[in-house]
N, C-alpha and C. Protein backbone atom coordinates (compact mmCIF):
# COMPACT_ATOMS: atom_id res chain seq x y z
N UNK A 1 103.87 98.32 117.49
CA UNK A 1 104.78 98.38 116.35
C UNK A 1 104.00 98.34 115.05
N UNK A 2 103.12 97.28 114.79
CA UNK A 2 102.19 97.64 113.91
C UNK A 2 101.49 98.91 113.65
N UNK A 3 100.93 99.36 114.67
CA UNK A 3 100.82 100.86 114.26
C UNK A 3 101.37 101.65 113.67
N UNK A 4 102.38 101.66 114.00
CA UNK A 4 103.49 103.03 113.26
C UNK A 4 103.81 102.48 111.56
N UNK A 5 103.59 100.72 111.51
CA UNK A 5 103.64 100.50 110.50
C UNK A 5 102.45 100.91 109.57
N UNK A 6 101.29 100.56 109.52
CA UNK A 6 100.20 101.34 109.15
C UNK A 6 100.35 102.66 108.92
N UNK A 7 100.64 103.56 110.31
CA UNK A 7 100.43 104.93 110.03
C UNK A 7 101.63 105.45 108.90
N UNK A 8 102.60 104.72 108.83
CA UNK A 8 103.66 105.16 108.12
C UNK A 8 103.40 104.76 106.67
N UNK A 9 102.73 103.48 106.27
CA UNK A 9 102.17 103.81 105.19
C UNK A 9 100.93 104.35 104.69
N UNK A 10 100.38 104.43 105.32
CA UNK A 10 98.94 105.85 105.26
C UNK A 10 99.95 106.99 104.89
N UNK A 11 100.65 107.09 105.73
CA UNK A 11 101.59 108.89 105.26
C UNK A 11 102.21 109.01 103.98
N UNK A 12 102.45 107.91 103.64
CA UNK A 12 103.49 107.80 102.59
C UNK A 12 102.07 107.99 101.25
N UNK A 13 101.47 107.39 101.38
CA UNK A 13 100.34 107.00 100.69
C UNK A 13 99.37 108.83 100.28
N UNK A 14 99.64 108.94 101.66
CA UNK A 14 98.89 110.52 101.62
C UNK A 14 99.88 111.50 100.85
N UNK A 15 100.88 111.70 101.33
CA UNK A 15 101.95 112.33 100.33
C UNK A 15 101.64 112.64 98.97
N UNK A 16 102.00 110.83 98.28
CA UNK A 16 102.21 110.67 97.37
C UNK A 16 100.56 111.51 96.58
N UNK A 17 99.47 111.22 97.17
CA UNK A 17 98.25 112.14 96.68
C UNK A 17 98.49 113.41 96.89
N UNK A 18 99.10 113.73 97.54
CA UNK A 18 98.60 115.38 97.39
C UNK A 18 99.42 116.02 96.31
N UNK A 19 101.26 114.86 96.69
CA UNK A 19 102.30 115.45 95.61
C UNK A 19 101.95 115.94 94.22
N UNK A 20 100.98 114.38 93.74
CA UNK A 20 100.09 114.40 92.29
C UNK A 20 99.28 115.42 92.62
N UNK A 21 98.30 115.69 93.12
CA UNK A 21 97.34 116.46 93.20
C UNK A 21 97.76 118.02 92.97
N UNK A 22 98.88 118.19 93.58
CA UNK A 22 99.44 119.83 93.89
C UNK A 22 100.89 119.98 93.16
N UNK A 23 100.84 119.26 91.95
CA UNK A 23 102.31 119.32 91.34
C UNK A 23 102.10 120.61 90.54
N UNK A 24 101.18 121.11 90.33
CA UNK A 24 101.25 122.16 89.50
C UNK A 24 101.22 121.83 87.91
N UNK A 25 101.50 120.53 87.60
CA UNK A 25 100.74 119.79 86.53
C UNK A 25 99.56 119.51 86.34
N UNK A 26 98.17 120.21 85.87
CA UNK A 26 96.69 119.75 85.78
C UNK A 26 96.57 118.84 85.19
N UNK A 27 97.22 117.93 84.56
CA UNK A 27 97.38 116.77 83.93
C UNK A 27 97.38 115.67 84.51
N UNK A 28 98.45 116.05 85.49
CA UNK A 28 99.16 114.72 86.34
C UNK A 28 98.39 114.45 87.39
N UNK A 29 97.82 115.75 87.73
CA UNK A 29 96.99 115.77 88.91
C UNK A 29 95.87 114.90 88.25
N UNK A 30 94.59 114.66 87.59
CA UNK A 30 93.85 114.40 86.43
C UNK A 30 93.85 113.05 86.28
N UNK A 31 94.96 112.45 86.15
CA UNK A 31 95.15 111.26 85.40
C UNK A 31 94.96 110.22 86.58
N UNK A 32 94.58 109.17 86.20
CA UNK A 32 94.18 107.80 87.29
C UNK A 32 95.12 106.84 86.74
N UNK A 33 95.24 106.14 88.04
CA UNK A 33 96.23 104.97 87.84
C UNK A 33 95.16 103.66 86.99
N UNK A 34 95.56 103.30 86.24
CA UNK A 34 94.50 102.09 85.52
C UNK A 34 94.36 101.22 86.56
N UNK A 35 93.09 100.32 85.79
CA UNK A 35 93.01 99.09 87.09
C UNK A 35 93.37 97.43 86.35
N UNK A 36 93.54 96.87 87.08
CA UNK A 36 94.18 95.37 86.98
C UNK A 36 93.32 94.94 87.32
N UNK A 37 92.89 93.26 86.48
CA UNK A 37 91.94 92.30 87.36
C UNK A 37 92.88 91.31 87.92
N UNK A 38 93.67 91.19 87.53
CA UNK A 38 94.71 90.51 88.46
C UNK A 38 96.05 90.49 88.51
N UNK A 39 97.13 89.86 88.36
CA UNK A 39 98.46 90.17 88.75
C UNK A 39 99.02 89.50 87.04
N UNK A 40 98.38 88.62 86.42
CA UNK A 40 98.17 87.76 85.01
C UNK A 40 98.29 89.02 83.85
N UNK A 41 97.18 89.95 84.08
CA UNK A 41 96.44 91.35 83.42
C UNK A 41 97.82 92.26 83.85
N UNK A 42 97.93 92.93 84.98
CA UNK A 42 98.98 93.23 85.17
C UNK A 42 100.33 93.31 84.19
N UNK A 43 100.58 92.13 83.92
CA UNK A 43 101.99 91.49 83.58
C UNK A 43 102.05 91.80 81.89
N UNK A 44 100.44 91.14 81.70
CA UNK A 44 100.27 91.89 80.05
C UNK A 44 100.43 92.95 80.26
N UNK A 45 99.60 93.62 80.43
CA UNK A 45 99.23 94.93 79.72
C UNK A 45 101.01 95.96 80.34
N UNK A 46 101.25 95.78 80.70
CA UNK A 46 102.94 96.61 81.56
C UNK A 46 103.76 95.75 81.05
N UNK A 47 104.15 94.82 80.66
CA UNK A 47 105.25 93.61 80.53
C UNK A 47 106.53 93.70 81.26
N UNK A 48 105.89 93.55 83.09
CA UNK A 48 106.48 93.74 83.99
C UNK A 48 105.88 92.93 85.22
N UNK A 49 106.93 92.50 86.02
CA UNK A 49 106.26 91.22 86.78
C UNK A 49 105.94 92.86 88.13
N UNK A 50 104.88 92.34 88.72
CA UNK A 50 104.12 92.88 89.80
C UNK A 50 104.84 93.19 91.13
N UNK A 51 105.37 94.30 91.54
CA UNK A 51 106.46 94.01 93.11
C UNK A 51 105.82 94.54 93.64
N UNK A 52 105.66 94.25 94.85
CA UNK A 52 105.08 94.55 96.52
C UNK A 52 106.09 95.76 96.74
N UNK A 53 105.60 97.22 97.34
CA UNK A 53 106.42 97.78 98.18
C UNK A 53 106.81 97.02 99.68
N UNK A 54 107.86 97.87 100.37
CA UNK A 54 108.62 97.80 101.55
C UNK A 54 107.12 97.68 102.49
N UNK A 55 106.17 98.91 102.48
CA UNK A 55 104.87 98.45 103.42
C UNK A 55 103.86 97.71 103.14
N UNK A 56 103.54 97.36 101.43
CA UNK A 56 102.73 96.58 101.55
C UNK A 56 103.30 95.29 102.07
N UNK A 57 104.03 94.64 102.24
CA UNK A 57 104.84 93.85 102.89
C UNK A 57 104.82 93.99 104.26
N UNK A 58 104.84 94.57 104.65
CA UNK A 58 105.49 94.47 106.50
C UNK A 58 103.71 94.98 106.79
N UNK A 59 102.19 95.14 105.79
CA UNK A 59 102.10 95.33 106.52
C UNK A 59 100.68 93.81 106.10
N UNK A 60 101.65 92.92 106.05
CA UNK A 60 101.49 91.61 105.28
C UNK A 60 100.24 90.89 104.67
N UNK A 61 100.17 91.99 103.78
CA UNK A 61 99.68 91.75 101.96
C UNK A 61 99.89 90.70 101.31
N UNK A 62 99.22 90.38 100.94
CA UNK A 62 99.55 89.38 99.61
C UNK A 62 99.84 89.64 98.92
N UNK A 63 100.38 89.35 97.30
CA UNK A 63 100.30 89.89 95.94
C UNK A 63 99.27 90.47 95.14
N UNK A 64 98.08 89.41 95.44
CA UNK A 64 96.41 89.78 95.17
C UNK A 64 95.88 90.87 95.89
N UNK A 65 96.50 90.93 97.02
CA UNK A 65 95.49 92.21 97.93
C UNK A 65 95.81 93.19 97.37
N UNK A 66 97.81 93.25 97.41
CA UNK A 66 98.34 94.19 97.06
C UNK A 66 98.00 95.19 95.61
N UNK A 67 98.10 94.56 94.94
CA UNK A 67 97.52 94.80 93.32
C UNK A 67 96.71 95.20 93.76
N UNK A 68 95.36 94.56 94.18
CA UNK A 68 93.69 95.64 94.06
C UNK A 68 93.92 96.69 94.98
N UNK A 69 94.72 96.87 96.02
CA UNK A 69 94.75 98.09 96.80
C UNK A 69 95.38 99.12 96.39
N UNK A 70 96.37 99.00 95.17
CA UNK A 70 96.90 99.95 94.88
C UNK A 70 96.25 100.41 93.66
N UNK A 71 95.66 99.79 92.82
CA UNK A 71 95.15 100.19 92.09
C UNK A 71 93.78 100.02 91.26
N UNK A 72 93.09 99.17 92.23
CA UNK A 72 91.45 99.42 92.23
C UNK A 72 91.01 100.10 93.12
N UNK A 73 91.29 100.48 94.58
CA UNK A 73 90.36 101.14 95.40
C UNK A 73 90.77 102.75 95.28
């Protein structure tokens, strides 16, 4: 069951790159998600508290992991 959880967010994850990548926007494609040093940084700089998706959750993340995986690596 874990598996399919993983692979299902790998897919989702892959999608979402190519969607950007191949929108036909050279812009959008182009542009990088900024990076956070932590969930504190986060909150400034967005003035928005930090939410976990549906898989980073189930595929049980922390808040800290979550943040650097989505948008440092």
């Amino acid at each position: 069951m874990e598996n399919k959880k993983t692979f299902d967010f790998f897919t989702s994850l892959i999608d979402r790159a190519f969607n950007k990548a191949f929108s036909g926007d050279p812009e959008e494609a182009d542009t990088k998600d900024p990076s956070y040093a932590d969930i504190d940084e986060y909150t400034q700089k967005t003035g928005k508290r930090f939410r976990m998706t549906k898989e980073e959750k189930e595929l049980g993340l922390t808040r800290e992991e979550a943040l650097q995986q989505r948008f440092n690596d």
